[in-house]
Protein backbone atom coordinates (compact mmCIF):
# COMPACT_ATOMS: atom_id res chain seq x y z
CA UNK A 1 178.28 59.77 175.19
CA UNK A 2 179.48 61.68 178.26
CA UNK A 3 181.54 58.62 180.07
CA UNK A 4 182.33 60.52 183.00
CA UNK A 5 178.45 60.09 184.44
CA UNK A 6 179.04 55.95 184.04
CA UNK A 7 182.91 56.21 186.23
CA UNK A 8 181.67 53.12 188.20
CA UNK A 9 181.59 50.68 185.39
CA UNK A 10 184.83 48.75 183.95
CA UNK A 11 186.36 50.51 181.08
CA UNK A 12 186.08 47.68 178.35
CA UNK A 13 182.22 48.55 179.00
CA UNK A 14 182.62 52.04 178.75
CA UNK A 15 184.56 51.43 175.52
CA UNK A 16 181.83 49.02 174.14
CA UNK A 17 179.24 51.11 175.29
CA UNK A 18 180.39 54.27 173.43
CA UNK A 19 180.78 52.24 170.34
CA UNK A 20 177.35 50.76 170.76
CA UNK A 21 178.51 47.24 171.22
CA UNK A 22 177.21 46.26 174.68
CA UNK A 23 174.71 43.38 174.76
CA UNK A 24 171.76 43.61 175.23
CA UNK A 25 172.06 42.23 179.20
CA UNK A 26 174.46 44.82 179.88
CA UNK A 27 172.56 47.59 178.42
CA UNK A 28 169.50 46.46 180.59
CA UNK A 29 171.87 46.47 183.79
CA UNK A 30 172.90 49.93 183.19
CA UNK A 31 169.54 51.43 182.96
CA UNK A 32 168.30 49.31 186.07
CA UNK A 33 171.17 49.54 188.35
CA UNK A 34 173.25 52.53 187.70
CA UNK A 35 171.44 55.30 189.47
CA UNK A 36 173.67 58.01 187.93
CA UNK A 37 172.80 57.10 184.57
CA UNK A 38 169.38 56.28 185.23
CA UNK A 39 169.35 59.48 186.30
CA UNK A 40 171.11 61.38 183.44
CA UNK A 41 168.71 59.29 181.08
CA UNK A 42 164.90 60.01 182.43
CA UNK A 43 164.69 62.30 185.86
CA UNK A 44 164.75 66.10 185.48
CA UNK A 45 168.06 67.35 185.83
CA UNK A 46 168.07 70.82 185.69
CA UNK A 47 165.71 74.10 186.90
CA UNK A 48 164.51 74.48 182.76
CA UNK A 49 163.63 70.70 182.86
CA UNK A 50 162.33 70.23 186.10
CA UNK A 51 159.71 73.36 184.87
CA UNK A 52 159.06 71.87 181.41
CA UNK A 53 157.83 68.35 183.42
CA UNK A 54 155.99 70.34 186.03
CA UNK A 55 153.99 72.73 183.05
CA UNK A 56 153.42 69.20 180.85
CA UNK A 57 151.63 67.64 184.51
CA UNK A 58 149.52 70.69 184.88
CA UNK A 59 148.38 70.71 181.69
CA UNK A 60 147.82 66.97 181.57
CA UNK A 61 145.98 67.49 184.46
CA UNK A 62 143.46 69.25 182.86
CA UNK A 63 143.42 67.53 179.74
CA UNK A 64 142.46 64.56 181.47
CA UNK A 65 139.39 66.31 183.18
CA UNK A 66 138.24 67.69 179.51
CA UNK A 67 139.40 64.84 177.82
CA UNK A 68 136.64 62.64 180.48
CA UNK A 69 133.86 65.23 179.85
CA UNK A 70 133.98 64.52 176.05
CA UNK A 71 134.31 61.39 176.38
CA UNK A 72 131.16 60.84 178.38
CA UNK A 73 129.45 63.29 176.26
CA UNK A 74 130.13 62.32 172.87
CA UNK A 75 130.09 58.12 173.71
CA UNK A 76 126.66 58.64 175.89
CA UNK A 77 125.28 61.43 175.58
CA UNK A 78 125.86 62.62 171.97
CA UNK A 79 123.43 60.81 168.98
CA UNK A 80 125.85 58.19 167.30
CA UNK A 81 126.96 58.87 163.78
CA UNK A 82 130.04 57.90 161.69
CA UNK A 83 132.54 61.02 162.71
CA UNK A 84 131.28 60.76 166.44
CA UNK A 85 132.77 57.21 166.17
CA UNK A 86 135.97 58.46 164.91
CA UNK A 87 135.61 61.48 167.80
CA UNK A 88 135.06 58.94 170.85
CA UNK A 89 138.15 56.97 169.81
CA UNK A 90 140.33 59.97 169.47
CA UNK A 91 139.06 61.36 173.26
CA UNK A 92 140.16 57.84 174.43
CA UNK A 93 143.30 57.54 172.70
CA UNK A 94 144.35 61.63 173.75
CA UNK A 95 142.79 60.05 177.65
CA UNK A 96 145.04 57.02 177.55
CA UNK A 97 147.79 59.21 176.37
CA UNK A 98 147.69 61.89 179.01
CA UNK A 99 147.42 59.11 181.91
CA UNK A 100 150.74 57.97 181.14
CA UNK A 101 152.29 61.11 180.84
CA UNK A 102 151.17 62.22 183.73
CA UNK A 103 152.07 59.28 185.39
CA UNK A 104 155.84 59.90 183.78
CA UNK A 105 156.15 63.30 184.56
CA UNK A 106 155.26 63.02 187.97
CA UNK A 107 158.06 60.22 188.62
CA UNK A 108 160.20 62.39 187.20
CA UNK A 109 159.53 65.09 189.30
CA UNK A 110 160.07 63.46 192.27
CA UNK A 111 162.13 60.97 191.35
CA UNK A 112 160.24 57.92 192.00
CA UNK A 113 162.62 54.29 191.19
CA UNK A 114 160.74 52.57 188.05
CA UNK A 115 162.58 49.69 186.71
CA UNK A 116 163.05 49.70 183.01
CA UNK A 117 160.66 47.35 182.21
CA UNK A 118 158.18 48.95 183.73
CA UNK A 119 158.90 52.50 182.53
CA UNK A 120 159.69 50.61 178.34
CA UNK A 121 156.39 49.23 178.86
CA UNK A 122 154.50 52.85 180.06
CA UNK A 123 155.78 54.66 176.95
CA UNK A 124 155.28 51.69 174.53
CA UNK A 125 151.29 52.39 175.91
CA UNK A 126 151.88 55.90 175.18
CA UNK A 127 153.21 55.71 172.31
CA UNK A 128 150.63 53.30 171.31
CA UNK A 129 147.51 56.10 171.64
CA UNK A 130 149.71 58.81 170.00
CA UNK A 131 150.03 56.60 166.50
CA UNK A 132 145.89 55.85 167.44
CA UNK A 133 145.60 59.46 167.26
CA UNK A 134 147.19 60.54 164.09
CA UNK A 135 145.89 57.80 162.44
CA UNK A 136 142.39 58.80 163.46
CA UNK A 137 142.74 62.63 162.39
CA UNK A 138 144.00 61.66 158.99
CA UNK A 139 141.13 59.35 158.52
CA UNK A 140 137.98 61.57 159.57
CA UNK A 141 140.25 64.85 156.95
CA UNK A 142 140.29 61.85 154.50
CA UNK A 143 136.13 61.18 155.19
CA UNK A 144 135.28 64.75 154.93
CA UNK A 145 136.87 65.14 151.74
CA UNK A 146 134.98 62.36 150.43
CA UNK A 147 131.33 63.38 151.98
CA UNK A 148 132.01 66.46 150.04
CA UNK A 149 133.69 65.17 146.79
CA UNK A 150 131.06 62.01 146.36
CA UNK A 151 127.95 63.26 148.32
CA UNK A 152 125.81 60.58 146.91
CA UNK A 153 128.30 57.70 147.10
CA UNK A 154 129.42 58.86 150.80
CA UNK A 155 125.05 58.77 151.99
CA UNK A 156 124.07 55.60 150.37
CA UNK A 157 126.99 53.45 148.98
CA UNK A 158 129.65 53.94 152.05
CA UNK A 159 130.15 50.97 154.01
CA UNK A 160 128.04 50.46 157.27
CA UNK A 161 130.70 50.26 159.93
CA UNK A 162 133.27 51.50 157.80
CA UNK A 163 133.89 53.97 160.94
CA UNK A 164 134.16 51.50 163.24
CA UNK A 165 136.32 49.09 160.83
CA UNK A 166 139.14 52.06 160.44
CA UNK A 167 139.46 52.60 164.32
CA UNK A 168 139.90 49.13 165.37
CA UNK A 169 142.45 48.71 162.39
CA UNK A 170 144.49 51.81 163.90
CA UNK A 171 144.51 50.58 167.15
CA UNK A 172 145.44 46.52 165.89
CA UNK A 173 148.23 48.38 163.72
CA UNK A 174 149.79 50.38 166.48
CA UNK A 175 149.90 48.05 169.15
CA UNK A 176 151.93 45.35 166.66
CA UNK A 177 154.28 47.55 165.05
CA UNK A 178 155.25 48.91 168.80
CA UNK A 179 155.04 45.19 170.22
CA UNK A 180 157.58 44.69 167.52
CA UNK A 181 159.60 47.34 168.36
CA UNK A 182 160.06 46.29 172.00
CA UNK A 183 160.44 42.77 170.93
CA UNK A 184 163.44 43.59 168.33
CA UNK A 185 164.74 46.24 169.31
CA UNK A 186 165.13 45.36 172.93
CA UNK A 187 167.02 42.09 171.72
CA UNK A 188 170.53 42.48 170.62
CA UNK A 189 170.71 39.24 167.73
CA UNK A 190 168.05 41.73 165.93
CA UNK A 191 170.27 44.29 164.89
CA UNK A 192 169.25 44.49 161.20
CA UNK A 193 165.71 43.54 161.74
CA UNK A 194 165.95 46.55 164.34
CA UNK A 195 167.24 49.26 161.65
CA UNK A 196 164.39 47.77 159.28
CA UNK A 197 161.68 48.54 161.59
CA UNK A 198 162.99 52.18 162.39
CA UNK A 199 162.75 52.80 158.45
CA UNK A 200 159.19 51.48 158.48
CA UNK A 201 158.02 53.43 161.51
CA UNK A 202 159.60 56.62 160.07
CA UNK A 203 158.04 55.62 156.21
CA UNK A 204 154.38 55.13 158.45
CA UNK A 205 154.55 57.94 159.96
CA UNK A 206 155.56 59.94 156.72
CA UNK A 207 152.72 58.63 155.18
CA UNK A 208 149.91 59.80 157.48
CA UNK A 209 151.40 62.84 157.68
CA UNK A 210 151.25 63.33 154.11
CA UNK A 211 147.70 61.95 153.98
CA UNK A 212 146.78 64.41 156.63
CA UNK A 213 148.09 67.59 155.00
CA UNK A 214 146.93 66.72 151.15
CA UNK A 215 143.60 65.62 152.53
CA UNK A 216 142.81 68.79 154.87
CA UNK A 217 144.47 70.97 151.88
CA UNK A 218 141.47 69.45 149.94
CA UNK A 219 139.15 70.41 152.40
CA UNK A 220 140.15 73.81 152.59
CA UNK A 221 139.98 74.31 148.64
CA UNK A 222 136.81 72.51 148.26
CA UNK A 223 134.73 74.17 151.26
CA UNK A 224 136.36 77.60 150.36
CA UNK A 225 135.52 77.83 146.81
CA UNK A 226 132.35 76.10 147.01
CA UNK A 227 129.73 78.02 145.12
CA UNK A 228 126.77 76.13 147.18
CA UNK A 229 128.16 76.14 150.60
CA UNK A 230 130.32 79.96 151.33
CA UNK A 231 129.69 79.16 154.94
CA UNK A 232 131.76 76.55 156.66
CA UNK A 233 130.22 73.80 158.93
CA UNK A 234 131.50 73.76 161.98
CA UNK A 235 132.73 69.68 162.04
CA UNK A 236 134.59 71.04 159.23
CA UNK A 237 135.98 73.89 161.26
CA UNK A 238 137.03 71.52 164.18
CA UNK A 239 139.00 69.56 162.15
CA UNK A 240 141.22 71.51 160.37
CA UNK A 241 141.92 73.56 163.71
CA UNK A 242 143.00 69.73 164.96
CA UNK A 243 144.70 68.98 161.93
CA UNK A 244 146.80 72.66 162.34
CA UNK A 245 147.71 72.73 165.66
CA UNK A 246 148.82 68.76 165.53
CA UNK A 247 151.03 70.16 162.42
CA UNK A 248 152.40 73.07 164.41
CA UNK A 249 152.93 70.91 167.83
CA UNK A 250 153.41 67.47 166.74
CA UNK A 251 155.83 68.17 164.23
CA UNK A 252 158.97 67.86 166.53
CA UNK A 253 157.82 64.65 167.32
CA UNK A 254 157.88 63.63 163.36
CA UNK A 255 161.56 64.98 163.14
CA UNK A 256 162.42 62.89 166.29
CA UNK A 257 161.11 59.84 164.28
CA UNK A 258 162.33 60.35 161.25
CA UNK A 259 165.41 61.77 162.13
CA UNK A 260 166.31 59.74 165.37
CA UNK A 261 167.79 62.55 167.14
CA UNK A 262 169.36 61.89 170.50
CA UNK A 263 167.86 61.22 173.79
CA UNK A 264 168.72 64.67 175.51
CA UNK A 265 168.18 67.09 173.24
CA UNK A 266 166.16 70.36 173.27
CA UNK A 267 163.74 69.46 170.78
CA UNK A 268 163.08 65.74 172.77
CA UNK A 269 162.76 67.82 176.29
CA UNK A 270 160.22 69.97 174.97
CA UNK A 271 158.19 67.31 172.61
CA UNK A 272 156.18 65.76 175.40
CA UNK A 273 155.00 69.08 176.37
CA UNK A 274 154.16 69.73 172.74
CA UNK A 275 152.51 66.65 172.18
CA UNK A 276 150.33 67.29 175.94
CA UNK A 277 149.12 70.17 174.74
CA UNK A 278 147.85 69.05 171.53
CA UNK A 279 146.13 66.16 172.75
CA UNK A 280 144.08 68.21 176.24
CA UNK A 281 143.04 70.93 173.38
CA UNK A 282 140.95 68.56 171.59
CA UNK A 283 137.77 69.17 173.81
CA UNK A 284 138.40 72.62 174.15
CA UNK A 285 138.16 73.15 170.36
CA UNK A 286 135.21 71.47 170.38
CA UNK A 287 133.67 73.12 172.50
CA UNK A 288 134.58 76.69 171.18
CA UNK A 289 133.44 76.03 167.92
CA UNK A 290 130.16 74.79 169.55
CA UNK A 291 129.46 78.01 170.56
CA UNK A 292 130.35 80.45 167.52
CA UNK A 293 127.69 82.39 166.76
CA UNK A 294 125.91 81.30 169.41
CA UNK A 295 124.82 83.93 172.35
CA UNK A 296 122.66 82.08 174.58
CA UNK A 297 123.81 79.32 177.10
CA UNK A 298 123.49 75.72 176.19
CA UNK A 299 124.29 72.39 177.92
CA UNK A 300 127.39 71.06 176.78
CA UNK A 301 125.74 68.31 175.36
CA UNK A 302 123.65 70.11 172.69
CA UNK A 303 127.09 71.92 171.52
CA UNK A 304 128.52 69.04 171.24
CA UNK A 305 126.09 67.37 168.79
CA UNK A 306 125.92 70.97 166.79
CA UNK A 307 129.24 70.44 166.13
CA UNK A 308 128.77 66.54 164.68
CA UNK A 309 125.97 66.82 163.05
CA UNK A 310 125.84 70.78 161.55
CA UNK A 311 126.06 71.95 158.46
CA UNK A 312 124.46 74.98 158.40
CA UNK A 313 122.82 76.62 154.91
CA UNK A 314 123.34 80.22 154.45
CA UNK A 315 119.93 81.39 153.72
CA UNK A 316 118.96 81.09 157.10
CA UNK A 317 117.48 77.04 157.65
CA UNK A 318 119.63 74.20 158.80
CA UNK A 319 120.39 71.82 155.86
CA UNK A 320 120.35 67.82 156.93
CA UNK A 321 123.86 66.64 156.96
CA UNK A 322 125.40 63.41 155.85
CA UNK A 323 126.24 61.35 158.82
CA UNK A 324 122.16 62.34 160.05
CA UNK A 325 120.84 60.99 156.35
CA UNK A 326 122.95 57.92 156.72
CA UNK A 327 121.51 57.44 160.32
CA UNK A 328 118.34 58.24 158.77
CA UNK A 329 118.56 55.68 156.01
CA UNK A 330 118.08 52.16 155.87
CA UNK A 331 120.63 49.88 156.76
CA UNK A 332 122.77 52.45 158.15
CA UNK A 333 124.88 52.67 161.04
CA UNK A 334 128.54 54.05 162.06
């Protein structure tokens, strides 16, 4: 740690805190009274940072406004079926995400005070609908995989609200472990318990990770060298682009989990960016693969339930799809 930016505290502090042995109450002054260090710690600093904050508003911005369209569409206006479940919980975990980032990156910009507790408890929110988020993308690779490896199981044995089940389990999940994290890790007589939890998080998030690339790996292989089906559907489509460009742009947020890199670095400047862009793309996708091979104008609503609902048969008619034969059936439901 720089000490030079903390001159106005004793030196025994300085000492402890550069050897990570400050209490907990002392850490918690530092961050709430010390302007200069609040200010080394969370404001902009520099031209390059002050135009990666401004670029991660702007596009917030928007992803907020396409984010809210999809949302409305797909939880109103869109026929319900088991993915669209899994897609309206995704638009209002990227929504919930991209409020608070935009809130964050414009009191950065100008510098507006926040107290710590206020600004710990706006990212624990944040953080919150990005674990929602990954969670949700590895389970609808992980249900496409099994709609196409066990057809007839996935359209008359699955579950009823199996959809439903999974997203309120992600969201349970993610609000304890980070309710745990603030409680522990914020408390200085949890050291060990602390250390334990950062091992878990980083094993978690490992884990869906994994799940994510093995399960739309699957996907690829089976829909690819599918004798009955040469012609992708488009759900299919959309979810692999999601499950790519999270891979491409959320990965330097998995090295700044697992690895626990530093506050200031490059890579933890440019992650929220990253992370912005991946979650205002999400209706954009949709919407462009709504419209392949499509000429004609449509209301947005009618691409959006192509996309949900289509599988399409290459000779020319429009096979019925699993999550319409389980709405179909009996009994059925998200």
């Amino acid at each position: 740690m720089d000490l030079t930016s903390t001159a106005p505290f004793p030196t025994q502090f300085l000492q402890e805190l550069d050897n990570g042995e400050a209490s907990n109450e002392k850490l918690q002054g530092v961050n709430i009274w010390n302007k200069f260090e609040w200010h080394k710690t969370f404001y902009a600093v520099d031209n390059h940072e002050y135009t990666t904050v401004f670029i991660t508003l702007i596009c917030g911005l928007c992803g907020l406004v396409g984010n809210s369209i999809f949302f409305w569409l797909v939880g109103f206006r869109v026929k319900r079926s088991p993915f669209s479940t899994y897609v309206f919980n995704l638009a209002t975990a990227d929504i919930i995400f991209l409020c608070f980032l935009t809130f964050l990156s414009t009191v950065k910009i100008f510098h507006i005070y926040l107290p710590f507790s206020t600004y710990t408890g706006l990212v624990l929110a944040e953080t919150i609908a990005d674990d929602v988020g990954l969670g949700l993308l590895a389970a609808i690779s992980t249900e496409c995989c099994l709609s196409e490896f066990f057809p007839i199981w996935y359209q008359r044995q699955r579950p009823k609200y199996t959809s439903i089940a999974v997203c309120i389990w992600f969201w349970v999940l993610a609000f304890l472990l980070l309710t745990l994290n603030y409680v522990i890790c914020n408390n200085s007589l949890y050291g060990t318990a602390c250390q334990g939890y950062e091992v878990t998080q980083a094993a978690w998030t490992v884990l869906l990770v994994s799940v994510l690339c093995v399960s739309s790996l699957t996907l690829i292989l089976k829909v690819q060298y599918s004798s009955r089906r040469p012609q992708h559907p488009r759900f299919y489509v959309l979810v692999l682009l999601m499950v790519h460009i999270f891979l491409g742009l959320g990965l330097p947020l998995i090295i700044f989990i697992v690895g626990k890199l530093e506050e200031r670095t490059y890579l933890s400047k440019v992650t929220p960016l990253l992370l912005c862009v991946n979650s205002s793309i999400h209706p954009f996708l949709s919407f462009f693969v709504g419209i392949l091979d499509k000429s004609q104008k449509e209301p947005l609503r009618l691409i959006l339930q192509r996309v949900l609902s289509d599988k399409e048969d290459p000779g020319g008619f429009n096979e019925t799809s699993c999550m319409e034969t389980m709405e179909m059936s009996p009994g059925r439901g998200r």
